[in-house]
Protein backbone atom coordinates (compact mmCIF):
# COMPACT_ATOMS: atom_id res chain seq x y z
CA UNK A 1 8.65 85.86 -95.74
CA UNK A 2 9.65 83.09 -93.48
CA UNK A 3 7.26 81.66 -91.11
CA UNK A 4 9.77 80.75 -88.52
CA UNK A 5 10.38 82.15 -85.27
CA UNK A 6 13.47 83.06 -83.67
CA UNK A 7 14.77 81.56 -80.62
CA UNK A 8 14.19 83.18 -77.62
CA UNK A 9 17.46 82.12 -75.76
CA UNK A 10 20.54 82.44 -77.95
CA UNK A 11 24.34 82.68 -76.24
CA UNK A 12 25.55 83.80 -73.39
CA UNK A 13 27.20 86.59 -76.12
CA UNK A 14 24.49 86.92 -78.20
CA UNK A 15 20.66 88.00 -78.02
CA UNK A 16 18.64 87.94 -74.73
CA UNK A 17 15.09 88.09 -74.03
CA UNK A 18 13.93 89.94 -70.82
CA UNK A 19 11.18 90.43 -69.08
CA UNK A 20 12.57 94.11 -69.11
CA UNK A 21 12.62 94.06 -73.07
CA UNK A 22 15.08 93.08 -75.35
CA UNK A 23 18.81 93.27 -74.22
CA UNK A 24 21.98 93.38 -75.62
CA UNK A 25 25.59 92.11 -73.83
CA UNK A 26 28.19 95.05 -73.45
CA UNK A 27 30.57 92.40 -74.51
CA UNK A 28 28.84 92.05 -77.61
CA UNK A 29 29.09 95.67 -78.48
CA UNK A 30 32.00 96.68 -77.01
CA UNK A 31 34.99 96.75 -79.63
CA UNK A 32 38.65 97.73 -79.63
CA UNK A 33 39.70 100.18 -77.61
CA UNK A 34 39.81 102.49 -80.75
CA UNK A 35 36.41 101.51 -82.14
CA UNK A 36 33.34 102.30 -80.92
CA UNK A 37 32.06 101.51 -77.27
CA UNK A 38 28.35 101.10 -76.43
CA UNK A 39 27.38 101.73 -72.38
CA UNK A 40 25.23 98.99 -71.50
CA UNK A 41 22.44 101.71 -70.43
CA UNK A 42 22.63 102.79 -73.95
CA UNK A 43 22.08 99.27 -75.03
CA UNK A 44 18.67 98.90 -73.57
CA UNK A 45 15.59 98.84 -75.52
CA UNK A 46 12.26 99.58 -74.10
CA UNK A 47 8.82 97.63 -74.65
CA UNK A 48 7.64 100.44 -76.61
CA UNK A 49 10.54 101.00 -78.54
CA UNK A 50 10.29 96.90 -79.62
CA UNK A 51 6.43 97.48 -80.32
CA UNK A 52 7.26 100.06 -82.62
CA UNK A 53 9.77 98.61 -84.57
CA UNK A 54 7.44 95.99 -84.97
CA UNK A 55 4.82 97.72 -86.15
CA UNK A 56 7.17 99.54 -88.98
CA UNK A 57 8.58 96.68 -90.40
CA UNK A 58 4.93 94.87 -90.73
CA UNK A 59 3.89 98.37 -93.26
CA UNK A 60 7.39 97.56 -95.08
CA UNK A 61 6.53 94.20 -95.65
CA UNK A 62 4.72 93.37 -99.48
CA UNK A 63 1.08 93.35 -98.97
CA UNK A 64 0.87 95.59 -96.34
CA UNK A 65 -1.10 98.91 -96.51
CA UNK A 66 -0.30 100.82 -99.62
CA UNK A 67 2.50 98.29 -100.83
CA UNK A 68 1.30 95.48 -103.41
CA UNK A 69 2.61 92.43 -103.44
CA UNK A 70 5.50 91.69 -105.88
CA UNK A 71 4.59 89.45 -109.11
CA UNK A 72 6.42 85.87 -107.30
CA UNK A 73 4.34 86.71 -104.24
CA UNK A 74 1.25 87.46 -106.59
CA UNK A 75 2.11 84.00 -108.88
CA UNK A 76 1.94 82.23 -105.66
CA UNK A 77 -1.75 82.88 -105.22
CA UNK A 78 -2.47 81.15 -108.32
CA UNK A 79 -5.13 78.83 -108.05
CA UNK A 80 -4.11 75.31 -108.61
CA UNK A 81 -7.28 74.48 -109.97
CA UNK A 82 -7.49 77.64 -112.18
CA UNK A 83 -4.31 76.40 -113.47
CA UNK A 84 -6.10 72.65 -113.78
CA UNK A 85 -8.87 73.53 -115.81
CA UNK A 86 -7.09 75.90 -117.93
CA UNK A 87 -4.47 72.64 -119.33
CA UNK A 88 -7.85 71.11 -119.34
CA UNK A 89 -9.54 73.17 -121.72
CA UNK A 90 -6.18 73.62 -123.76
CA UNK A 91 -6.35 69.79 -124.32
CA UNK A 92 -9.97 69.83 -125.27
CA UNK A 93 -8.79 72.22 -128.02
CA UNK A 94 -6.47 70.62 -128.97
CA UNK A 95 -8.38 67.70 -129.18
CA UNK A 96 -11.29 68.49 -131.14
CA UNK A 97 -8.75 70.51 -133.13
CA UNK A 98 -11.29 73.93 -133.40
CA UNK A 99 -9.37 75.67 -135.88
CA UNK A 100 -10.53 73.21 -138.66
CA UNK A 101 -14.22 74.05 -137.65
CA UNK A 102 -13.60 77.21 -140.13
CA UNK A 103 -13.69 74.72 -142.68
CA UNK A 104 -17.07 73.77 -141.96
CA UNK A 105 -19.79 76.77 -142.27
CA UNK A 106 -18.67 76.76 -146.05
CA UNK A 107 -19.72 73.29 -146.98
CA UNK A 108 -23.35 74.30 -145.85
CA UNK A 109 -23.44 77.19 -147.78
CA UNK A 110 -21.71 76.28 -150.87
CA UNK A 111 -24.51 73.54 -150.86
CA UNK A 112 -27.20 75.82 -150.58
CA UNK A 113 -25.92 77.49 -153.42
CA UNK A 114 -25.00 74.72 -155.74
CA UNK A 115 -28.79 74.00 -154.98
CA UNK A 116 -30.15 77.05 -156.12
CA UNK A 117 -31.50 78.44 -152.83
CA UNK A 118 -30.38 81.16 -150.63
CA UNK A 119 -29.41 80.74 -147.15
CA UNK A 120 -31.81 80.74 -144.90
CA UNK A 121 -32.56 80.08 -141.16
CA UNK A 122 -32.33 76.07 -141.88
CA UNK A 123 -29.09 76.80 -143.39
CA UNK A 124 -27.88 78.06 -139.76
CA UNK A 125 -29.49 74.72 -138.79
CA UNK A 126 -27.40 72.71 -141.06
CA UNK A 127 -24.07 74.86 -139.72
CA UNK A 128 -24.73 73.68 -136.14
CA UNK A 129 -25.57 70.21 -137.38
CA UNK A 130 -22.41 69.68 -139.65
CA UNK A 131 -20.15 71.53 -136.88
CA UNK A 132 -21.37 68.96 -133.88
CA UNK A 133 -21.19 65.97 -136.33
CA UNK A 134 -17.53 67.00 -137.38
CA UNK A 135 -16.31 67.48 -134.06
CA UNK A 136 -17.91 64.18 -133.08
CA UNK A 137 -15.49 62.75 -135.20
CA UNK A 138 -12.74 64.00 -134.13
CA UNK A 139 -13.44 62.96 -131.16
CA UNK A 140 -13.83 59.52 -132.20
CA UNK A 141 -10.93 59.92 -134.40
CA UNK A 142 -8.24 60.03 -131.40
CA UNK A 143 -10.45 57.27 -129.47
CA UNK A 144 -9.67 54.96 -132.17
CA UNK A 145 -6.10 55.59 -132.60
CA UNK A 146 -5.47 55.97 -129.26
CA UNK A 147 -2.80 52.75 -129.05
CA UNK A 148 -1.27 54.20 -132.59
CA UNK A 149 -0.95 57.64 -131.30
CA UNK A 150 0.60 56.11 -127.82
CA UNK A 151 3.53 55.54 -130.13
CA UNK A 152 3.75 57.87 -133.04
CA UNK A 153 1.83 61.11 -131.14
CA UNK A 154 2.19 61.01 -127.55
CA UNK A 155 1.63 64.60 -127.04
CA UNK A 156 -1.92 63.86 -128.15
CA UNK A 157 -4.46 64.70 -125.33
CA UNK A 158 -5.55 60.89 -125.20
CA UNK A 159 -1.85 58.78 -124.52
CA UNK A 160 -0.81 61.71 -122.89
CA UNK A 161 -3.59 61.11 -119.80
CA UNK A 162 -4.76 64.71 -120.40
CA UNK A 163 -8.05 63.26 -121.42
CA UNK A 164 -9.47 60.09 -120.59
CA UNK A 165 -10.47 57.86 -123.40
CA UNK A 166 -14.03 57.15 -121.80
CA UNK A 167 -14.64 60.80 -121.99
CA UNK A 168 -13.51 61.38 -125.51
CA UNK A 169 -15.52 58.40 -126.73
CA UNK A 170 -18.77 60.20 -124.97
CA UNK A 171 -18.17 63.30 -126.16
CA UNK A 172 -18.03 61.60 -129.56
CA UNK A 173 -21.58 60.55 -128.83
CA UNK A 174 -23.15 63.15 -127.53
CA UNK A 175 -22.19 65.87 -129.94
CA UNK A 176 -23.18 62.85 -133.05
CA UNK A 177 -27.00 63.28 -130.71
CA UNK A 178 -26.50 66.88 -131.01
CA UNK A 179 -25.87 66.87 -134.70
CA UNK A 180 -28.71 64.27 -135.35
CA UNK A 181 -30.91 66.46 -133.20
CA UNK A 182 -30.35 69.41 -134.90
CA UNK A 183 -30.79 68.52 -138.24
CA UNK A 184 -34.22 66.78 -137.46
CA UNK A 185 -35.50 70.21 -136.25
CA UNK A 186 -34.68 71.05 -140.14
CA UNK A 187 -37.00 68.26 -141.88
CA UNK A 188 -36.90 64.68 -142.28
CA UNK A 189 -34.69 64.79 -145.55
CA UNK A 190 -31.91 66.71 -143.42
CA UNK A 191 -32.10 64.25 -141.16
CA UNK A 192 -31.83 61.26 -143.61
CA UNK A 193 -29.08 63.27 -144.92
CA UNK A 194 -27.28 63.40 -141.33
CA UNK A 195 -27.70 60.55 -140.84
CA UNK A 196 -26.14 59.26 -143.38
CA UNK A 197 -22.95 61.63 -142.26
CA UNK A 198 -22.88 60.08 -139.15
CA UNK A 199 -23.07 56.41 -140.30
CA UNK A 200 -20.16 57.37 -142.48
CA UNK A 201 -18.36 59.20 -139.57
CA UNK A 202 -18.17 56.26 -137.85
CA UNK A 203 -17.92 54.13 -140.07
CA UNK A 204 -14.47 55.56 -140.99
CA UNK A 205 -13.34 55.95 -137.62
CA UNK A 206 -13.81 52.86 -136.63
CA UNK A 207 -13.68 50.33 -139.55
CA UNK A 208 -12.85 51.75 -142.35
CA UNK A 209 -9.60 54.45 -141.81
CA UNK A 210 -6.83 51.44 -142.35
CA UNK A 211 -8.61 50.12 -145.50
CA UNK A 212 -8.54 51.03 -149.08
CA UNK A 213 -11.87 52.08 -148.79
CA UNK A 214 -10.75 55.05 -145.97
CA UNK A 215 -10.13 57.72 -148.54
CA UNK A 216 -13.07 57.17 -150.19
CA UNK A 217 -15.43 57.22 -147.22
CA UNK A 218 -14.00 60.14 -146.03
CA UNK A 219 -14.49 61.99 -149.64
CA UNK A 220 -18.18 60.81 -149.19
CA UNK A 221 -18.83 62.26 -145.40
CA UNK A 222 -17.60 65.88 -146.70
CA UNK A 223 -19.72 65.63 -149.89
CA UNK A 224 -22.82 64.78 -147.50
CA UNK A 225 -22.00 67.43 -145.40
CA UNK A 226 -22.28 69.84 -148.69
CA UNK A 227 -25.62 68.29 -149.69
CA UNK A 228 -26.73 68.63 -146.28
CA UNK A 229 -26.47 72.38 -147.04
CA UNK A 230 -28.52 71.94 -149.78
CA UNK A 231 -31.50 69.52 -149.02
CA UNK A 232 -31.77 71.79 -145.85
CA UNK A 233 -32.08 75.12 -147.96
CA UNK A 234 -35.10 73.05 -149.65
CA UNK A 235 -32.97 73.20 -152.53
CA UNK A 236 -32.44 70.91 -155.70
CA UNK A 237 -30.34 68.46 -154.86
CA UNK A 238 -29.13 67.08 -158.03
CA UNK A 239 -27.88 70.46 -158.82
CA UNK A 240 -25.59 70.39 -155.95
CA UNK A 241 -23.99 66.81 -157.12
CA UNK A 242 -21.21 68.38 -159.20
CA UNK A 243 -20.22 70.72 -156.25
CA UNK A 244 -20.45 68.03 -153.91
CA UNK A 245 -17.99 65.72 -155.84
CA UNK A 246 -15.49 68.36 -156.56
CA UNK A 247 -15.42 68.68 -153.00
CA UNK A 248 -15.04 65.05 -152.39
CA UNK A 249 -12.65 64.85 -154.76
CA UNK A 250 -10.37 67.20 -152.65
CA UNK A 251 -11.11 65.42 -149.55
CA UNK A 252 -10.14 62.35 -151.42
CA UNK A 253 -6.45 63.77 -152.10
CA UNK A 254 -5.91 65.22 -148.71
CA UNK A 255 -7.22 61.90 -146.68
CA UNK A 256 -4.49 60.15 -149.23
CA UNK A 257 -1.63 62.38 -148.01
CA UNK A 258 -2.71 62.16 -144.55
CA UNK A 259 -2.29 58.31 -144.41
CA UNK A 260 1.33 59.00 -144.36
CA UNK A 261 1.10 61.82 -142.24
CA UNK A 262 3.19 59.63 -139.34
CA UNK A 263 5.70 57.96 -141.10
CA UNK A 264 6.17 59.64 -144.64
CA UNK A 265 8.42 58.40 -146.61
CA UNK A 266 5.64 58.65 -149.70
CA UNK A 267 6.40 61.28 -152.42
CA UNK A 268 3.33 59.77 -154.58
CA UNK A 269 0.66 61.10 -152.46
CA UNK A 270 1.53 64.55 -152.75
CA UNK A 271 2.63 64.49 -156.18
CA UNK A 272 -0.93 62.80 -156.87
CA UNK A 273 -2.57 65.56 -154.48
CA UNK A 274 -0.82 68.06 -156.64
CA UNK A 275 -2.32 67.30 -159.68
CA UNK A 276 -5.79 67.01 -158.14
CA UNK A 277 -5.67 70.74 -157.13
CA UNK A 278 -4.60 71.48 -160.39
CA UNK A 279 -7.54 69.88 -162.32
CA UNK A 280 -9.72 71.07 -159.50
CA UNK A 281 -8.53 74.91 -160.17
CA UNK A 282 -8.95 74.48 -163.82
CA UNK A 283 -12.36 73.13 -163.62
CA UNK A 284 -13.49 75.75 -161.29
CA UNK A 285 -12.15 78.40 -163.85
CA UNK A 286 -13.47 77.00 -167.11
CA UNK A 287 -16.75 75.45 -165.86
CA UNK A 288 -19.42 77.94 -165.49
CA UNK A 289 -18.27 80.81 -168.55
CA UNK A 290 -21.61 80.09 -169.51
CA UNK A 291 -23.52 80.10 -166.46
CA UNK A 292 -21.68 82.93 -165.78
CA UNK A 293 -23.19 85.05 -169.37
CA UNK A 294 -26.91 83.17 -168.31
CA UNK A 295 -26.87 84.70 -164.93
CA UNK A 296 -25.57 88.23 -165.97
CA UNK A 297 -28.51 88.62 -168.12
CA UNK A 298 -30.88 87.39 -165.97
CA UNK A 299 -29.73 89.18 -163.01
CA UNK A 300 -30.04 92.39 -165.11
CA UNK A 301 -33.01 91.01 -167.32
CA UNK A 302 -35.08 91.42 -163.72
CA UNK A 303 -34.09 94.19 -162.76
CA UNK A 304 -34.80 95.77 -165.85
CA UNK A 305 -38.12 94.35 -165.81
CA UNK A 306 -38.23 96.15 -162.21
CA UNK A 307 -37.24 99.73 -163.58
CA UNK A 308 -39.64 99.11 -166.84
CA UNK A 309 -36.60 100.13 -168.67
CA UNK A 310 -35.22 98.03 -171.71
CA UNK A 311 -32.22 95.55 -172.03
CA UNK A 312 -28.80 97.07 -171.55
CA UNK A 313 -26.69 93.83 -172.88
CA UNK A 314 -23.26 95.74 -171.62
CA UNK A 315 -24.45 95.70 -168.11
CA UNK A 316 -25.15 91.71 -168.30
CA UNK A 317 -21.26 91.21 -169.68
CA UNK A 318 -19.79 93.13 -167.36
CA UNK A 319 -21.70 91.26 -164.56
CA UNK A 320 -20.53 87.87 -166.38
CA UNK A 321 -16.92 89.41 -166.26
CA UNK A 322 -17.03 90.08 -162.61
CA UNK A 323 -18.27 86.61 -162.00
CA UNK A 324 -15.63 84.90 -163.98
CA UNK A 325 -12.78 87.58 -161.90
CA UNK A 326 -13.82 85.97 -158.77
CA UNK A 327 -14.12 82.97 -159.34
CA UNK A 328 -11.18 82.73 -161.48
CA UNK A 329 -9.65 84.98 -158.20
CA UNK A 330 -10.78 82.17 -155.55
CA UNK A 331 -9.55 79.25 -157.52
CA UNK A 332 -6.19 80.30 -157.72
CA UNK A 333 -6.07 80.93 -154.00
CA UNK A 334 -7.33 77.62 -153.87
CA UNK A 335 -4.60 76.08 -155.83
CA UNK A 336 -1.97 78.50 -153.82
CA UNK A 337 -2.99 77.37 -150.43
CA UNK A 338 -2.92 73.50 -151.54
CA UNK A 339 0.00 73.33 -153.70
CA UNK A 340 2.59 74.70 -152.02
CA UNK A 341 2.93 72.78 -148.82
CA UNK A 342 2.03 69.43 -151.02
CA UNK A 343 5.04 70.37 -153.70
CA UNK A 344 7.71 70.46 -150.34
CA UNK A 345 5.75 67.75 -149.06
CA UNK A 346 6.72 65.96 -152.67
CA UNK A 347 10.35 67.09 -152.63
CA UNK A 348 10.47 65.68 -149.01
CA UNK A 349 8.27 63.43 -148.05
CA UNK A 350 9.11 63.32 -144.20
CA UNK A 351 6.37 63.69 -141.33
CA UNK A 352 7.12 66.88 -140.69
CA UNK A 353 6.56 68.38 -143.91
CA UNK A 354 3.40 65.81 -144.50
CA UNK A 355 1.78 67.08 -141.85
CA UNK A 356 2.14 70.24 -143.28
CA UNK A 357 0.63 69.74 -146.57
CA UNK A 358 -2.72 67.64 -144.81
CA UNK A 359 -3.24 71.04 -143.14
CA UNK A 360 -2.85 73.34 -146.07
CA UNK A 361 -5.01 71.02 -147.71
CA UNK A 362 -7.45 71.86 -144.65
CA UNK A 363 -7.43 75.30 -145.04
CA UNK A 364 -7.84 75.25 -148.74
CA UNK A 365 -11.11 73.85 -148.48
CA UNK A 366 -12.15 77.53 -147.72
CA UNK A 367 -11.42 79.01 -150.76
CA UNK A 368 -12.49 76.12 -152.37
CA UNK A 369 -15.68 76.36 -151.13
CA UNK A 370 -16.52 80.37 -151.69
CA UNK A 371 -14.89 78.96 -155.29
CA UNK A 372 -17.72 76.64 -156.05
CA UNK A 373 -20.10 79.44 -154.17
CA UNK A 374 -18.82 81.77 -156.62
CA UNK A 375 -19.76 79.68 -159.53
CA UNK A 376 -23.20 78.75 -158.30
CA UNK A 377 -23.96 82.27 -159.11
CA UNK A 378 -23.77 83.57 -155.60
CA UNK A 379 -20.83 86.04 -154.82
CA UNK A 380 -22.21 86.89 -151.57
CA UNK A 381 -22.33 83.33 -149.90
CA UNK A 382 -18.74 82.91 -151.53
CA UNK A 383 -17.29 86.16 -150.09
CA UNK A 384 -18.38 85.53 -146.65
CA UNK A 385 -17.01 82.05 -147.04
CA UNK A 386 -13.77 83.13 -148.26
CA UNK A 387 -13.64 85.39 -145.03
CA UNK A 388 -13.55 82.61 -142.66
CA UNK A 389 -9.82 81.62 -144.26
CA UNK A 390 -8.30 84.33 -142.43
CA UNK A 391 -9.17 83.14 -138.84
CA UNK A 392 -8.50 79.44 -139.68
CA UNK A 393 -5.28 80.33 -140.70
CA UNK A 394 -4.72 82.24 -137.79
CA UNK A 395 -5.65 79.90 -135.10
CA UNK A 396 -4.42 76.93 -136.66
CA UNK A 397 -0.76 78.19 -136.21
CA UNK A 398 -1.84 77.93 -132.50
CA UNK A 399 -3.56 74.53 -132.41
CA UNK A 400 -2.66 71.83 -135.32
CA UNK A 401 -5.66 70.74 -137.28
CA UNK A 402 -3.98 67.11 -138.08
């Protein structure tokens, strides 16, 4: 509605204002002599009648008494600063990229149970710690390629002024704090473990990421991050070595592709990244047929024990069986979530299609996780780790994770 006011003195033919009321001309209203002819006594409105008309047109206006307003007057009232900190959360999202934390919880537990231990409280410990410590690199991550990103990515949060780079290189150290503190509330070998994480964190950010040495130093921060699982579980660490460098050995591929992720134009790192899922898948699947047998009959060794029954040797192979189904079952979702982006990725090696294949390699961490879970001898841990794929999947179509 306008906010004007009308003038009080138009023509000498048009609209007068009296002290009588409001007045209209005869000549105004009188037509042809075959039209219609208003008296000028008829014309005449009274003070009341003004009032009154008034008073009906304020209830027809939007936002009057039993009329809501309609959805452009309602849109108007938008805060500006509602709107504000909404693009600046979105940016903080994007920044940290949160759909890759999914990838995260499973590292902790697949180290606890490459160690031998169950998860505990200090396992939840070593979640939080790993999560903050991971984020603080990704904050760090876009600090340090802020000028490179200025020029390839300037959508990012950081060239695109939506975040400041003083901020994003804070947030980088308070949530590596955060991640130290946790992990000391765990024991001093979680700590020397984090710590270790965090010198490698930075190290890669900051030094390293341009170097040969990049893909290797990331390989080693995820492999730390397992083993932090582990030492924090207060289990045996050397146990958890072999999960810990299949794991690295994946994060080895993926940081390769990702190198290219900008440019492409590098059919090499996929192809190479394809055949590391593949020996990764079949070592998943063939390693542990033994283990597998061992644990069946101990599982149902104890129990019979328990029941002060005798043996049942069926009941231990079927166990084995199952084990081998699921683990078998994650490693081939393993291999299906990695290989397929990396084999376009191969045929085409442009940006597009890279970037594509560093976040299926991502997500495939999941699986690959509950995978190595699975053949620790703990189909619980791997199951709820293989649920977490669903959700990263989901939000990462929403927010990239590269």
């Amino acid at each position: 509605m306008s906010g004007g006011r009308a003038s009080q003195d138009a023509s000498p033919n048009g609209l007068h204002a009296s002290s009588n009321g409001l007045h209209v001309s005869p000549s105004e209203l009188r037509q042809s002599p075959d039209g219609l002819h208003v008296s000028p006594s008829e014309s005449h409105a009274s003070p009341a009648a003004v009032v009154e008309a008034g008073s009906a047109e304020q209830q027809a206006s939007p936002g009057a008494r039993g009329v809501s307003p309609t959805p452009q007057d309602a849109a108007s009232t938008t805060s500006p600063r509602s709107a504000r900190q909404g693009a600046n959360v979105h940016a903080w999202v994007e920044l940290l990229r949160l759909p890759a934390l999914f990838t995260v919880p499973g590292d902790a537990l697949a180290g606890a149970a490459a160690a031998g231990a169950r998860p505990n409280p200090r396992t939840l410990v070593a979640i939080a710690s790993s999560l903050c410590l991971y984020e603080a690199g990704m904050a760090l991550n876009d600090w340090a390629d802020r000028a490179e990103d200025a020029v390839d990515r300037p959508h990012r949060p950081l060239p695109s002024g939506r975040i400041s780079p003083t901020a994003a290189l804070a947030a980088a150290g308070g949530l590596t704090a955060a991640g130290l503190a946790l992990a000391s509330t765990a024991g001093r070998r979680p700590l020397a473990v984090a710590g270790a994480l965090a010198a490698t964190v930075w190290s890669y950010d900051l030094v390293l990421k341009r170097t040969p040495a990049g893909p290797v130093a990331m390989a080693a921060a995820r492999s730390l991050d397992l083993l932090l699982g582990g030492v924090a579980a207060n289990g045996d660490i050397r146990r958890a070595l072999p999960s810990a460098l299949a794991l690295g050995t994946h994060t080895l591929a993926v940081t390769t592709v990702s190198r290219h992720e900008t440019q492409g134009g590098s059919p090499w790192a996929p192809l190479s990244g394809l055949a590391t899922t593949a020996a990764l898948a079949w070592s998943i699947t063939r390693d542990g047929t033994e283990r597998d047998r061992r644990l069946g009959r101990d599982l149902h060794a104890g129990q019979d024990r328990h029941a002060g029954g005798a043996r049942q040797p069926g009941r231990a192979a079927a166990t084995a069986a199952t084990f081998v189904s699921l683990r078998g079952a994650l490693a081939a979702v393993y291999a299906a979530t990695a290989a397929r982006p990396l084999f376009h990725a191969a045929l085409n090696p442009s940006p597009q299609l890279t970037q594509r294949a560093v976040g299926g390699g991502i997500r495939a961490m999941i699986p690959l996780q509950a995978a190595l879970a699975a053949r620790s001898g703990a189909p619980v841990t791997a199951l709820l780790t293989a649920a977490l794929a669903p959700a990263a999947r989901r939000f990462g179509r929403k927010v990239s994770m590269t």
